[in-house]
Protein backbone atom coordinates (compact mmCIF):
# COMPACT_ATOMS: atom_id res chain seq x y z
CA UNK A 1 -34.03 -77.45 92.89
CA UNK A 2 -34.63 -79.96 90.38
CA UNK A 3 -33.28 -82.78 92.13
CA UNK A 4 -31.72 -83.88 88.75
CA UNK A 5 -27.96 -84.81 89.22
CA UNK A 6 -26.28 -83.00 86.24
CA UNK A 7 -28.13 -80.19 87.72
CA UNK A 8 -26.07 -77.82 90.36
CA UNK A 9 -27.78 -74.49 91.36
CA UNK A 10 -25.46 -72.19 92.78
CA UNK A 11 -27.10 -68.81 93.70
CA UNK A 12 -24.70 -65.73 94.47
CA UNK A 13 -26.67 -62.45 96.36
CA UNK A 14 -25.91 -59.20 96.19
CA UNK A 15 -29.13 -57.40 97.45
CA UNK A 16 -31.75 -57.35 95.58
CA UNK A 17 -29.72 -58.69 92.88
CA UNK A 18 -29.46 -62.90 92.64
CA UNK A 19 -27.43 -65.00 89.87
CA UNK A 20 -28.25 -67.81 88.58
CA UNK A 21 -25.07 -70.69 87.70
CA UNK A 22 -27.08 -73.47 86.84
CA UNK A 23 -26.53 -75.32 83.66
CA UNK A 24 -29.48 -74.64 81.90
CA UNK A 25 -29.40 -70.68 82.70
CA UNK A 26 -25.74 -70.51 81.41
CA UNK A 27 -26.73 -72.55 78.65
CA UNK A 28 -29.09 -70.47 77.60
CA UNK A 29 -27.08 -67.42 78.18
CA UNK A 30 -24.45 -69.06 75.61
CA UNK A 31 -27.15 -69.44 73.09
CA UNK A 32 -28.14 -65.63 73.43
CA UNK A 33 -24.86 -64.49 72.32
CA UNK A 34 -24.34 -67.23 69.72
CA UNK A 35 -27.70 -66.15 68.08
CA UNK A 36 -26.40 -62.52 68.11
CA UNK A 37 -23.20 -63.49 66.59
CA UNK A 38 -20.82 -62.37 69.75
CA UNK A 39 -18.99 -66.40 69.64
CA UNK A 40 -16.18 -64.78 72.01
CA UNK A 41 -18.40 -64.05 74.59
CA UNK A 42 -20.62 -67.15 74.28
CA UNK A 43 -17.02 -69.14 74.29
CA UNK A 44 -15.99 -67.67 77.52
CA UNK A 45 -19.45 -68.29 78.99
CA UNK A 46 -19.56 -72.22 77.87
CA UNK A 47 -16.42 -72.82 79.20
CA UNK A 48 -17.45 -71.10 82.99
CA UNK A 49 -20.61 -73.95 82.47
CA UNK A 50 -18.01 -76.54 82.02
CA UNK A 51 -16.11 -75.43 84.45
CA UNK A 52 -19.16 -75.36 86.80
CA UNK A 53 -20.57 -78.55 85.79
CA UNK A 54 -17.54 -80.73 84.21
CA UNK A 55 -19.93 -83.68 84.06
CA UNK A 56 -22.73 -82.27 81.37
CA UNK A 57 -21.57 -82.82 77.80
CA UNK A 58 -24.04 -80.38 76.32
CA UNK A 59 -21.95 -77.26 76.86
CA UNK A 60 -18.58 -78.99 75.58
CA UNK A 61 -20.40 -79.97 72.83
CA UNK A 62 -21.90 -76.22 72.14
CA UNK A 63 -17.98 -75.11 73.04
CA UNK A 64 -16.70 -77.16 70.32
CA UNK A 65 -19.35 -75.57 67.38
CA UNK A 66 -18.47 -72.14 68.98
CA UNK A 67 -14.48 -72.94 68.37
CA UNK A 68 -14.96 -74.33 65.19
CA UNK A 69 -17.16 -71.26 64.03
CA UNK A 70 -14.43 -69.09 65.56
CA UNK A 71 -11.67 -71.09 62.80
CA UNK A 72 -10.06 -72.94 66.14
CA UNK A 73 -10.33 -76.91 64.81
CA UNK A 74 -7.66 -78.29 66.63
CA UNK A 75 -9.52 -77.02 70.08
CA UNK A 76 -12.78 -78.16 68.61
CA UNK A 77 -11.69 -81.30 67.62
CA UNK A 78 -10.10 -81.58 71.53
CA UNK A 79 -13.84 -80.78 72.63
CA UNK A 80 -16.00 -83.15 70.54
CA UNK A 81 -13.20 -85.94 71.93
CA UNK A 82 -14.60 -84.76 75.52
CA UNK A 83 -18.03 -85.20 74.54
CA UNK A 84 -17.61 -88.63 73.33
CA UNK A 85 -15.67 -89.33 76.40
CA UNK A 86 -19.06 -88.11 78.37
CA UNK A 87 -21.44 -88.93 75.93
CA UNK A 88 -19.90 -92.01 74.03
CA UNK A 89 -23.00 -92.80 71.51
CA UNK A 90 -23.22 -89.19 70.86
CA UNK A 91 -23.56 -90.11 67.13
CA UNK A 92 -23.48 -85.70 65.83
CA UNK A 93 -19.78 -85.28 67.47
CA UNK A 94 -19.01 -88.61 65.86
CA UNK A 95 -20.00 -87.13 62.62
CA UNK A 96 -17.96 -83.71 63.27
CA UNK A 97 -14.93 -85.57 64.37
CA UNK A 98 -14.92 -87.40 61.14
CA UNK A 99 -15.42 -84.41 58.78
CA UNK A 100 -12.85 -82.41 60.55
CA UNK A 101 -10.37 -85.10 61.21
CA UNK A 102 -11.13 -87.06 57.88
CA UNK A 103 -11.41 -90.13 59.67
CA UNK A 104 -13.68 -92.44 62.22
CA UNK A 105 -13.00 -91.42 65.75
């Protein structure tokens, strides 16, 4: 274990077969299936990392590009509100806020 804070490892064992729930691995997982286009199923997998690990901002911020991509603003623009409210100085969901809102959050 890391030993960093934001960083939860939950480990489910079936077997031989073990699953990893930390942030970073279902981050990364999310990316996958952005980069090959399947934004449903990198949607549904961001928001089990949020619900995992409702402190990190990084996956609500991902979660908000992924709804925007998938034509869902109002949701998006609910999500990069989140990540300011984690991440206040977060100055690129400042700047999507404003485009998609047409003002300064």
């Amino acid at each position: 274990m890391s030993g960093r804070r934001n960083e939860r490892h939950v480990r489910c064992c079936a077997g031989r077969f073990a699953y990893d729930f930390s942030q970073r691995s279902l981050n990364t997982l999310a990316d996958r299936l952005i980069d090959q286009k399947q934004l449903p199923e990198a949607r549904r997998m961001l928001e089990l990392n949020i619900q995992e690990h409702p402190e990190a901002w990084d996956p609500v911020n991902t979660l908000a590009h992924v709804l925007e991509s998938l034509g869902e603003k109002d949701l998006a623009i609910a999500q990069y509100r989140r990540v300011l409210e984690l991440f206040p100085t977060y100055t690129p969901a400042k700047r999507r806020l404003e485009v998609l809102t047409g003002k300064t959050p």
